[in-house]
C-alpha atoms as a PDB file:
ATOM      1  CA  UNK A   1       5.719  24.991  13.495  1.00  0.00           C
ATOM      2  CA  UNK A   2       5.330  28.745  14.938  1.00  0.00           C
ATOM      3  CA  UNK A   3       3.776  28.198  18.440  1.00  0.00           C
ATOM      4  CA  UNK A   4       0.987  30.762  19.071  1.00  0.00           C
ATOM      5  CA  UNK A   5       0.253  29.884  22.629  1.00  0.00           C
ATOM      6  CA  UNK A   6       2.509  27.537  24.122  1.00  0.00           C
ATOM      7  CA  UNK A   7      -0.083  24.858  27.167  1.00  0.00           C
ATOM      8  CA  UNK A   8       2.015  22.643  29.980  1.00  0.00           C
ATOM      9  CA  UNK A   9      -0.322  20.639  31.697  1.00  0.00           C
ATOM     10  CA  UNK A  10      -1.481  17.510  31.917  1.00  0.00           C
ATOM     11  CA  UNK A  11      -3.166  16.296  28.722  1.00  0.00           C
ATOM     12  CA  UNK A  12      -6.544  15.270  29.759  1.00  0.00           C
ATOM     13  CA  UNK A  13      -7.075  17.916  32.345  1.00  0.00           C
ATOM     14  CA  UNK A  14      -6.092  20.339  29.622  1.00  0.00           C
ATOM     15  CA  UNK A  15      -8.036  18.636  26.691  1.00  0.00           C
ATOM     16  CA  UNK A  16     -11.074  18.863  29.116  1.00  0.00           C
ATOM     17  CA  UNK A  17     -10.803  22.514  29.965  1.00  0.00           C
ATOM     18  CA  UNK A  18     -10.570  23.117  26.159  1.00  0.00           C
ATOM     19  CA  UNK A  19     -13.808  21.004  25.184  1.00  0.00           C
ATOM     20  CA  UNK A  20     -15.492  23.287  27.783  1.00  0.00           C
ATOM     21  CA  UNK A  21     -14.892  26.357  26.011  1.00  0.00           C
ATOM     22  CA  UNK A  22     -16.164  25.121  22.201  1.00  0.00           C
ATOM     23  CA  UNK A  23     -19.176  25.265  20.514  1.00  0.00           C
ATOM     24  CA  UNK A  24     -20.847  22.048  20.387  1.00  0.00           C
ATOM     25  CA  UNK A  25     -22.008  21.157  16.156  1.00  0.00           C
ATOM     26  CA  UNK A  26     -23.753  17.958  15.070  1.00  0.00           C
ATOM     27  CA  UNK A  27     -21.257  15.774  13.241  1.00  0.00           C
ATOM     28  CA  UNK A  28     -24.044  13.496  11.987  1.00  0.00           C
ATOM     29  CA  UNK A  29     -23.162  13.947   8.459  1.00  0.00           C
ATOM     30  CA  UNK A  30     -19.308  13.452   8.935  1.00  0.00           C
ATOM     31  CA  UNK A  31     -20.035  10.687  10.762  1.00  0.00           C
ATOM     32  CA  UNK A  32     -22.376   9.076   8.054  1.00  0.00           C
ATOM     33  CA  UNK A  33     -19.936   9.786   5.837  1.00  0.00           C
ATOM     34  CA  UNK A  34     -17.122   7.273   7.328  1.00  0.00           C
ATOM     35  CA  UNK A  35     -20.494   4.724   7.836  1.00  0.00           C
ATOM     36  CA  UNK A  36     -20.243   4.766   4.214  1.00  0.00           C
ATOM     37  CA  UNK A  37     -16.923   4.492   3.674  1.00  0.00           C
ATOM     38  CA  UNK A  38     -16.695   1.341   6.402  1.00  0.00           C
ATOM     39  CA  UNK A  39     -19.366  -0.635   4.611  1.00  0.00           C
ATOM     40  CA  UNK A  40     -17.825  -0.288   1.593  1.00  0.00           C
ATOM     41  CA  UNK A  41     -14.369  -1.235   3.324  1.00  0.00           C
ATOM     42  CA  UNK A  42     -15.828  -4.440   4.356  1.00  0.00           C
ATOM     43  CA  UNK A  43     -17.039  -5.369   1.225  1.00  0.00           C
ATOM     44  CA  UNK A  44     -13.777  -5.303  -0.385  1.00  0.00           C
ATOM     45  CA  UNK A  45     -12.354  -6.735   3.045  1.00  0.00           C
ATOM     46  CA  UNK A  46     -10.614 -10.517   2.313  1.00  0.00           C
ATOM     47  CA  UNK A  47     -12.147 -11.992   5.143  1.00  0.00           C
ATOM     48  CA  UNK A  48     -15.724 -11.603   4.166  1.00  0.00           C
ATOM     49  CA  UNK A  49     -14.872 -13.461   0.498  1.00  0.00           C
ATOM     50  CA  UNK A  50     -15.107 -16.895  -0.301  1.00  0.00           C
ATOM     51  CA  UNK A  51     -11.747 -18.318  -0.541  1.00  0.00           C
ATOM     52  CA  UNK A  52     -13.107 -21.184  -2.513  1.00  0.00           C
ATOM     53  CA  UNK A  53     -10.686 -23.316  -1.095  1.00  0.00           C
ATOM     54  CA  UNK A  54      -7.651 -21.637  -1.188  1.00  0.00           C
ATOM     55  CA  UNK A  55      -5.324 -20.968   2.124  1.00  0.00           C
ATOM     56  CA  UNK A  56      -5.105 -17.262   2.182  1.00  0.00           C
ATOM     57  CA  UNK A  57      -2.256 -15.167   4.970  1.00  0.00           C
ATOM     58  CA  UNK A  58      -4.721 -13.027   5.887  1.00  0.00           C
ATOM     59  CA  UNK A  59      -6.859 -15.941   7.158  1.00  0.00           C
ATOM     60  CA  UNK A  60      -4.604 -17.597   8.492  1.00  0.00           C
ATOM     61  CA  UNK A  61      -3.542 -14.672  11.108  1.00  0.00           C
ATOM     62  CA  UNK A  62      -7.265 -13.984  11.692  1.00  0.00           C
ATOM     63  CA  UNK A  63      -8.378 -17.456  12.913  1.00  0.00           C
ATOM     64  CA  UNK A  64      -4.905 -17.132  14.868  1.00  0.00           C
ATOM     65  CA  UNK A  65      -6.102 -14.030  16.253  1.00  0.00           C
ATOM     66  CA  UNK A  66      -9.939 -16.240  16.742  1.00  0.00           C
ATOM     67  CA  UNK A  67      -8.620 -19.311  18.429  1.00  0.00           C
ATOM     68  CA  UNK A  68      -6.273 -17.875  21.181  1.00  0.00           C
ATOM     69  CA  UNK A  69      -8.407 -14.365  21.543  1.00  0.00           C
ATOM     70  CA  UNK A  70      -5.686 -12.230  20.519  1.00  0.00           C
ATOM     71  CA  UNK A  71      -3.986 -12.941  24.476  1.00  0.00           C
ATOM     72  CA  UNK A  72      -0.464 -13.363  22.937  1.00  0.00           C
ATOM     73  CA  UNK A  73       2.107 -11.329  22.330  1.00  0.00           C
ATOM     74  CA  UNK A  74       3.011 -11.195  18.511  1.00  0.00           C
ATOM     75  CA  UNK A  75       6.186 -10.584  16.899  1.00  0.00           C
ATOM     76  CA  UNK A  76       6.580 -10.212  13.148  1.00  0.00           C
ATOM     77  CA  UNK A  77       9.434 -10.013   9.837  1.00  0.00           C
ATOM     78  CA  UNK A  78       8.711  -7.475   7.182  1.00  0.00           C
ATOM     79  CA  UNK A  79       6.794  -7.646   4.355  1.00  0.00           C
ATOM     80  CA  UNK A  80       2.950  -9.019   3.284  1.00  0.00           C
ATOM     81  CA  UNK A  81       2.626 -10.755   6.711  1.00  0.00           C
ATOM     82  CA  UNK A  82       3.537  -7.854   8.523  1.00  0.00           C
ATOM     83  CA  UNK A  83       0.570  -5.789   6.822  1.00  0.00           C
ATOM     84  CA  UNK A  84      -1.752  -8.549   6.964  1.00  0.00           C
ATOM     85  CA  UNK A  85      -0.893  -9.151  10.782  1.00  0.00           C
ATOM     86  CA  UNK A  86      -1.247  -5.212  11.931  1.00  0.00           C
ATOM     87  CA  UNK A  87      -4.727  -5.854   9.943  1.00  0.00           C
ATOM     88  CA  UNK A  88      -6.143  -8.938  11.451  1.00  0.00           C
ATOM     89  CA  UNK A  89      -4.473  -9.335  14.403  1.00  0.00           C
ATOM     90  CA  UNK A  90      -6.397  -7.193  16.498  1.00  0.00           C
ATOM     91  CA  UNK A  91      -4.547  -5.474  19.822  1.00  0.00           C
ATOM     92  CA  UNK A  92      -6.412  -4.794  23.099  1.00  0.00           C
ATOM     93  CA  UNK A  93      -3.355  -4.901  25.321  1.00  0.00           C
ATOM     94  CA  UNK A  94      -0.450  -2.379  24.959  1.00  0.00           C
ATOM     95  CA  UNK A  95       3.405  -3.271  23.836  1.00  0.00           C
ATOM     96  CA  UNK A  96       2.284  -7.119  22.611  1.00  0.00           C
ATOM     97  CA  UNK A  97       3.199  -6.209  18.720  1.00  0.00           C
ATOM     98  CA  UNK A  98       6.481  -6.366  18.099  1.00  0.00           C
ATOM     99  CA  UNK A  99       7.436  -5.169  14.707  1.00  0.00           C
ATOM    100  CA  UNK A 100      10.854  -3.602  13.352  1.00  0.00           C
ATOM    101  CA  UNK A 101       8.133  -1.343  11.468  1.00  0.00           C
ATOM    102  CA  UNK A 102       9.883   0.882   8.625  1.00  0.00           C
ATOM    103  CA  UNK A 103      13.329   0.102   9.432  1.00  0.00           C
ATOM    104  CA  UNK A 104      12.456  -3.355   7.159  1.00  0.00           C
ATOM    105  CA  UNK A 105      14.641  -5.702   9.426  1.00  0.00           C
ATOM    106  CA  UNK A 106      14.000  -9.201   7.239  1.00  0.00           C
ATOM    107  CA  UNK A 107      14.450 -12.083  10.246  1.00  0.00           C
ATOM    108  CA  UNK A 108      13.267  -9.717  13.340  1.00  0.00           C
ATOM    109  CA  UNK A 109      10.462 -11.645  14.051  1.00  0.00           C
ATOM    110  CA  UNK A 110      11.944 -14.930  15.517  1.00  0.00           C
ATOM    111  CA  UNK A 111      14.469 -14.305  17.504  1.00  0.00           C
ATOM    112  CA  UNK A 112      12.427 -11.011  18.930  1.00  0.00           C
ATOM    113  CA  UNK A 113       9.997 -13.448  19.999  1.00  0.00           C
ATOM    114  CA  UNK A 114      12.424 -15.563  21.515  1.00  0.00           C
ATOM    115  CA  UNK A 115      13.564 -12.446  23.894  1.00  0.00           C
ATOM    116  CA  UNK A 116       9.737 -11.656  24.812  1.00  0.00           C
ATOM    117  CA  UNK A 117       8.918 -15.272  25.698  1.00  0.00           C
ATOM    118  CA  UNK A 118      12.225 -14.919  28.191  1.00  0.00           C
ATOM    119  CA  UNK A 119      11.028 -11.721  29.258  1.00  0.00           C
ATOM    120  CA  UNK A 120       7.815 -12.475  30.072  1.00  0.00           C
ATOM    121  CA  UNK A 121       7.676 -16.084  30.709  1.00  0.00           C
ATOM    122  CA  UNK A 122       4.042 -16.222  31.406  1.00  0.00           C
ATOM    123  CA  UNK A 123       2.726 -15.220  27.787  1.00  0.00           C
ATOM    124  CA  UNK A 124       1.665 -17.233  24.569  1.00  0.00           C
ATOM    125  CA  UNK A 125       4.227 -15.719  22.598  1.00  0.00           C
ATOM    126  CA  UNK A 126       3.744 -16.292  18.888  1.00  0.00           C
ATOM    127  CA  UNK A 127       6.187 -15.229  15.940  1.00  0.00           C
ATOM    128  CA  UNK A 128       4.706 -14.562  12.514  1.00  0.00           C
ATOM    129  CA  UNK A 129       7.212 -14.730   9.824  1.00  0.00           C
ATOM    130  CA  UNK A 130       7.739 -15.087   5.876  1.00  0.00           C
ATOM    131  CA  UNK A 131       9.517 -17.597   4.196  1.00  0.00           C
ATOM    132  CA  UNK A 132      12.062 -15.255   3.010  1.00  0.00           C
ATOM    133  CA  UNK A 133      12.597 -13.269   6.227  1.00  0.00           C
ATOM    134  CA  UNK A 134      12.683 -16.667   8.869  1.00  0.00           C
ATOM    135  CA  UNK A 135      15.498 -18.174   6.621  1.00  0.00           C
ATOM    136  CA  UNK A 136      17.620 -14.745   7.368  1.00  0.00           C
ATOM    137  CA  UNK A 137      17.619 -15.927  11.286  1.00  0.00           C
ATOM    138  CA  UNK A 138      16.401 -19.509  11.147  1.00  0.00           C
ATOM    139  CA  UNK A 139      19.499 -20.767  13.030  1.00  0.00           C
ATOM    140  CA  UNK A 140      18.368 -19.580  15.870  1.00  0.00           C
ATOM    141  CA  UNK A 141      16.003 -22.490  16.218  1.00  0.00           C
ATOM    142  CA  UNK A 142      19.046 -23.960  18.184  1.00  0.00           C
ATOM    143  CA  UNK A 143      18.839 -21.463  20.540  1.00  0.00           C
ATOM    144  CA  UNK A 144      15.452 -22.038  21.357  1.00  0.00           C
ATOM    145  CA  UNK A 145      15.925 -25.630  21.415  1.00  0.00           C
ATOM    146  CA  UNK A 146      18.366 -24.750  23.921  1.00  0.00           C
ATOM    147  CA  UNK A 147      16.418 -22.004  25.873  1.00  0.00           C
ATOM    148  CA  UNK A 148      13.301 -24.798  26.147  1.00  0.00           C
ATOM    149  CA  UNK A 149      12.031 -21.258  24.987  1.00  0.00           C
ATOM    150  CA  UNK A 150       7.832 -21.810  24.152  1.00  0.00           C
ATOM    151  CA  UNK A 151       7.356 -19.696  20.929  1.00  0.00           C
ATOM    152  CA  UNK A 152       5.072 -20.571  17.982  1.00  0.00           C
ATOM    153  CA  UNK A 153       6.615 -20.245  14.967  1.00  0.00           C
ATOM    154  CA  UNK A 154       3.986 -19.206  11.842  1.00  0.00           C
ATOM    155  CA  UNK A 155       5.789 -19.515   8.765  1.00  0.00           C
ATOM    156  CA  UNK A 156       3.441 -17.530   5.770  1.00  0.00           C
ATOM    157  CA  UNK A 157       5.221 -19.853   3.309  1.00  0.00           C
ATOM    158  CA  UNK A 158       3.800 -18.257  -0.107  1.00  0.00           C
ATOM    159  CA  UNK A 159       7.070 -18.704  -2.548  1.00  0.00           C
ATOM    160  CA  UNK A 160       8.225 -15.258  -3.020  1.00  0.00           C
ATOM    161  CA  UNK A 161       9.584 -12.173  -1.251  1.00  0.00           C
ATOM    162  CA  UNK A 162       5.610 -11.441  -0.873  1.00  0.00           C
ATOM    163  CA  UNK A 163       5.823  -7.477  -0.688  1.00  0.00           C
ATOM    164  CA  UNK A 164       8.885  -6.440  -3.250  1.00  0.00           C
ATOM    165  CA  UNK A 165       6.516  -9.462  -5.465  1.00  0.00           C
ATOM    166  CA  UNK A 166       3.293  -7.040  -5.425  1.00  0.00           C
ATOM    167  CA  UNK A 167       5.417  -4.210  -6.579  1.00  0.00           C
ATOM    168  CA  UNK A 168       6.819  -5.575  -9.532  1.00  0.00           C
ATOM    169  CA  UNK A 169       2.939  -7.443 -10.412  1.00  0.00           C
ATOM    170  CA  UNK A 170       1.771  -3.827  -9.708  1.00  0.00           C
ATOM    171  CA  UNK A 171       4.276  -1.406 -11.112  1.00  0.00           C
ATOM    172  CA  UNK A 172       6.946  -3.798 -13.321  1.00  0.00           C
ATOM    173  CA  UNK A 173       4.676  -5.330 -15.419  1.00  0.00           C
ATOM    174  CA  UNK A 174       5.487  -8.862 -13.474  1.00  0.00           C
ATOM    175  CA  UNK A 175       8.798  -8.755 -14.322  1.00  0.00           C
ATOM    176  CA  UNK A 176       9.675 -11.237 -11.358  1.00  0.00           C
ATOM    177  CA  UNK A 177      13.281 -10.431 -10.488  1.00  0.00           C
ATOM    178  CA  UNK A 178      15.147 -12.411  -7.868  1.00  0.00           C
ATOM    179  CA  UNK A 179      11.874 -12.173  -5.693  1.00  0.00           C
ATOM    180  CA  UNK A 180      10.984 -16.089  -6.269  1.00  0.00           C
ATOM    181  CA  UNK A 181      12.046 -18.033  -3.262  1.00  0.00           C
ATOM    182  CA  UNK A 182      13.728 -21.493  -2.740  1.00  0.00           C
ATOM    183  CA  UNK A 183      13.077 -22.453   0.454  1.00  0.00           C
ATOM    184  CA  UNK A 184      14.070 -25.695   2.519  1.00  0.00           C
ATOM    185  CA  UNK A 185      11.409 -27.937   3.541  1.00  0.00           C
ATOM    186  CA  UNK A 186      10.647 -26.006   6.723  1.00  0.00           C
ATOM    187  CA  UNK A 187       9.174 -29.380   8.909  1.00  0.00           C
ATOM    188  CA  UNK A 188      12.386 -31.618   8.236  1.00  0.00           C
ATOM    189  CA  UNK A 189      14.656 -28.409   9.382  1.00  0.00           C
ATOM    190  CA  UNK A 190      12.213 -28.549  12.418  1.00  0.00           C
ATOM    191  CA  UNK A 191      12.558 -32.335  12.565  1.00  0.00           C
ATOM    192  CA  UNK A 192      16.595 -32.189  12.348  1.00  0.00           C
ATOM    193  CA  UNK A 193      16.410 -29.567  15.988  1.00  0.00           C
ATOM    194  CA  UNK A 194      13.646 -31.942  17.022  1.00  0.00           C
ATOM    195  CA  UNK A 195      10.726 -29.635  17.081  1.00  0.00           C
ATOM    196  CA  UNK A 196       7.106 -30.616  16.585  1.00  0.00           C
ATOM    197  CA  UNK A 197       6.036 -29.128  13.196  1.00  0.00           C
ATOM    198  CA  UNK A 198       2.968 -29.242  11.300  1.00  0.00           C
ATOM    199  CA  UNK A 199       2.495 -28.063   7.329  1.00  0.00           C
ATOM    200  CA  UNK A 200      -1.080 -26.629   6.510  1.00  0.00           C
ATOM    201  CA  UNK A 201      -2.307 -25.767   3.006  1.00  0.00           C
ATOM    202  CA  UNK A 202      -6.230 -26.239   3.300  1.00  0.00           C
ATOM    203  CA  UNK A 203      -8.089 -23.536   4.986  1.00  0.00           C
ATOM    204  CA  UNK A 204      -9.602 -26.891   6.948  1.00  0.00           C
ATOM    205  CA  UNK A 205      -6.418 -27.704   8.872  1.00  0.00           C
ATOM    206  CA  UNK A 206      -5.731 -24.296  10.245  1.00  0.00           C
ATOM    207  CA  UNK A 207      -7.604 -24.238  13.212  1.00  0.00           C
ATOM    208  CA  UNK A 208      -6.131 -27.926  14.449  1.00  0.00           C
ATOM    209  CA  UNK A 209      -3.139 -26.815  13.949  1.00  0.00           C
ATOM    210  CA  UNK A 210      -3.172 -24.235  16.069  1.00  0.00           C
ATOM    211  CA  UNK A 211      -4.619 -26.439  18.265  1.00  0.00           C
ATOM    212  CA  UNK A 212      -1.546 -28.431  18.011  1.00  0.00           C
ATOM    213  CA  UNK A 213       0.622 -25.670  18.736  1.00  0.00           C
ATOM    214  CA  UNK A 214      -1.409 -24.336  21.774  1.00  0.00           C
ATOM    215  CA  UNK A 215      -0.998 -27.942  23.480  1.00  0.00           C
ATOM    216  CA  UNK A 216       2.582 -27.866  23.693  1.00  0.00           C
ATOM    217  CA  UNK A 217       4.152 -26.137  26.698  1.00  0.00           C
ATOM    218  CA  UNK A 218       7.725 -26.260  26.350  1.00  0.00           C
ATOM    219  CA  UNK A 219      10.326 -25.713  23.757  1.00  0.00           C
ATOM    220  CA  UNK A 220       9.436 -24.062  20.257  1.00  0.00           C
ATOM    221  CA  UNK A 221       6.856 -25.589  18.112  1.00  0.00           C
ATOM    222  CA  UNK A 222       6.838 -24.500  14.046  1.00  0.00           C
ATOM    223  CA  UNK A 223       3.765 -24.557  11.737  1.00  0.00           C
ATOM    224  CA  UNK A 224       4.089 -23.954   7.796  1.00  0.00           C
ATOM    225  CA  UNK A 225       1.262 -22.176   6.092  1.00  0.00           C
ATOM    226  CA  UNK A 226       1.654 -22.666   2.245  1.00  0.00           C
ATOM    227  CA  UNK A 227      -0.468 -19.618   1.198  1.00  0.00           C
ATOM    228  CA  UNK A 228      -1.497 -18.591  -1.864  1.00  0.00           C
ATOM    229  CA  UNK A 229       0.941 -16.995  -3.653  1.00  0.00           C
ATOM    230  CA  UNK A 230       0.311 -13.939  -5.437  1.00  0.00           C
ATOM    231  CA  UNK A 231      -1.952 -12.459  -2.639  1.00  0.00           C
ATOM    232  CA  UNK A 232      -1.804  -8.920  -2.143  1.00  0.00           C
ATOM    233  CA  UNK A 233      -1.921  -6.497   0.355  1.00  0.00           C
ATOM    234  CA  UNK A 234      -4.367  -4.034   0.066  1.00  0.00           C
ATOM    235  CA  UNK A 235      -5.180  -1.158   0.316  1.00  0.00           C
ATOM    236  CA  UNK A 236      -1.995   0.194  -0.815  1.00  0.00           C
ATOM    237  CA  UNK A 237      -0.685   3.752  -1.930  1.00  0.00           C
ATOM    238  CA  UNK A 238       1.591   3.881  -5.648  1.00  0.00           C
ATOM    239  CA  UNK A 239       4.487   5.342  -5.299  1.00  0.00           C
ATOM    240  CA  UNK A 240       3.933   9.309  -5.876  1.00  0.00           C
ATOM    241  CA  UNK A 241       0.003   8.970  -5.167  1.00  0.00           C
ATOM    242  CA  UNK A 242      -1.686  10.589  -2.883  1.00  0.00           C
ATOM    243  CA  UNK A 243      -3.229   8.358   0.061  1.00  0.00           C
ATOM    244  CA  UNK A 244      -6.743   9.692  -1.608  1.00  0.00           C
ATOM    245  CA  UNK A 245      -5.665   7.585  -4.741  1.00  0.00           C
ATOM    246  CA  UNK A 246      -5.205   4.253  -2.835  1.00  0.00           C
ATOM    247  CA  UNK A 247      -5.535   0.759  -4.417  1.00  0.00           C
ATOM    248  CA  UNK A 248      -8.496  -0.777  -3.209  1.00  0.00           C
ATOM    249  CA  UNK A 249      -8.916  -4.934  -3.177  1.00  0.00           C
ATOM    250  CA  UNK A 250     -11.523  -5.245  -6.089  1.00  0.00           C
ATOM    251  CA  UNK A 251     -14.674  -6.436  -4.877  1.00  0.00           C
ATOM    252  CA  UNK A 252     -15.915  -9.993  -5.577  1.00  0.00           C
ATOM    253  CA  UNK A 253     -18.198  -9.930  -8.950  1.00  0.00           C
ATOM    254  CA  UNK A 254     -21.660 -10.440  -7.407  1.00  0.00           C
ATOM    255  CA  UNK A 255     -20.923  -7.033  -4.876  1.00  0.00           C
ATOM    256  CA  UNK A 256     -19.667  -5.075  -7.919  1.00  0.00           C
ATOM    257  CA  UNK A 257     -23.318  -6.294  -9.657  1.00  0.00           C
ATOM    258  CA  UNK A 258     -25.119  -4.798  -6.271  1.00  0.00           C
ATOM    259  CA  UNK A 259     -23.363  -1.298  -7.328  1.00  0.00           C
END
């Protein structure tokens, strides 16, 4: 980038002195314009469909989000989750997401929230993982064991490597390749460190199970969600598309009848 004028100063003293010197216009229409595109957004927004039932990730996180307020810090694996978390987990407070972002570390998200709970002591510290990523580091449940370290372990159990899943349902014609996961039975591993776990799969249970989790004060506790499994993550960009050809969730039948 050629610099035409090059501005050291503080940025909102700067930015200030700037706004002074523009012409103020009516953004009205603009503005109207993303009213539009938010309405439709929440139309096509998981959360406001009936899940008839079914557990769904994206759910889950947002009554996690509900129930303790969002005060905790949050660390997560890669994949589904991850999206679904930087979704519905919303984040008032700086530097309480944790996330290994692009680098795509699977197994991050336990033992980083092992290290924030010692670092700051004081916090709810809860780790959102998959079922694929929290077998990568799920040895270190011994070190928290023997830390007494107070994390909440939220295993998104949904069968499959969730995210490299979508792809191939979206781009392989569902040829399922090595993405189907085998998985222990995630409350006896608890059991065998001797760690309180609970396994959810109605939408019902969620909220006393966090509930559970909240009321213990020392050492780890681990809860298994056993989501749906071929959820997706929307909205989502194909690979070579521009982000103005995104794939949006399709809406529920009776909205696409209000079109």
């Amino acid at each position: 980038m050629k610099v035409e004028l090059g501005i050291v100063g503080d940025l909102k003293k700067v930015t200030s002195m700037a706004m002074e010197t523009l012409p103020e216009k009516n953004h009205l229409p603009w503005i109207e314009t993303l009213g539009e595109w938010r309405s439709e957004s929440i139309k096509r927004d998981i959360n406001h469909m009936d899940p008839k039932g079914n557990l769904y990730a994206a759910h889950v996180i947002r009554d996690i989000w509900e129930h303790t307020h969002g005060d905790v810090i949050l660390s997560t694996d890669v994949g589904q989750h991850q999206m679904w978390a930087a979704q519905y987990f919303e984040r008032e407070t700086p530097r309480t997401l944790i996330t290994s972002g692009g680098l795509g570390t699977m197994g991050f998200g336990f033992p980083a929230a092992i290290g924030a709970k010692i670092g700051c002591p004081d916090r709810q510290v809860w780790a959102i993982v998959g079922d694929g990523g929290f077998q990568m580091t799920m040895t270190e449940l011994g070190t928290a064991i023997e830390q007494k370290t107070n994390v909440v372990i939220a295993i998104i159990n949904n069968g499959f490597l969730g995210m490299v899943r979508q792809w191939q349902e979206m781009f392989y014609e569902e040829r399922y390749h090595m993405t189907p996961m085998h998985s222990p039975d995630f409350c006896t591993l608890a059991d065998a460190y001797g760690i309180p776990s609970r396994r959810i799969t109605r939408p019902e249970e969620v909220k006393d199970a966090i509930d559970f989790a909240t009321g213990i004060d020392e050492g780890p506790i681990l809860l298994e969600f056993v989501v749906q499994k071929e959820d997706m993550v929307y909205p989502m960009v194909a690979p070579g598309q521009a982000l103005d050809k995104m794939v949006q969730r399709p809406m529920e039948a009776s909205e696409e009848g209000e079109e």
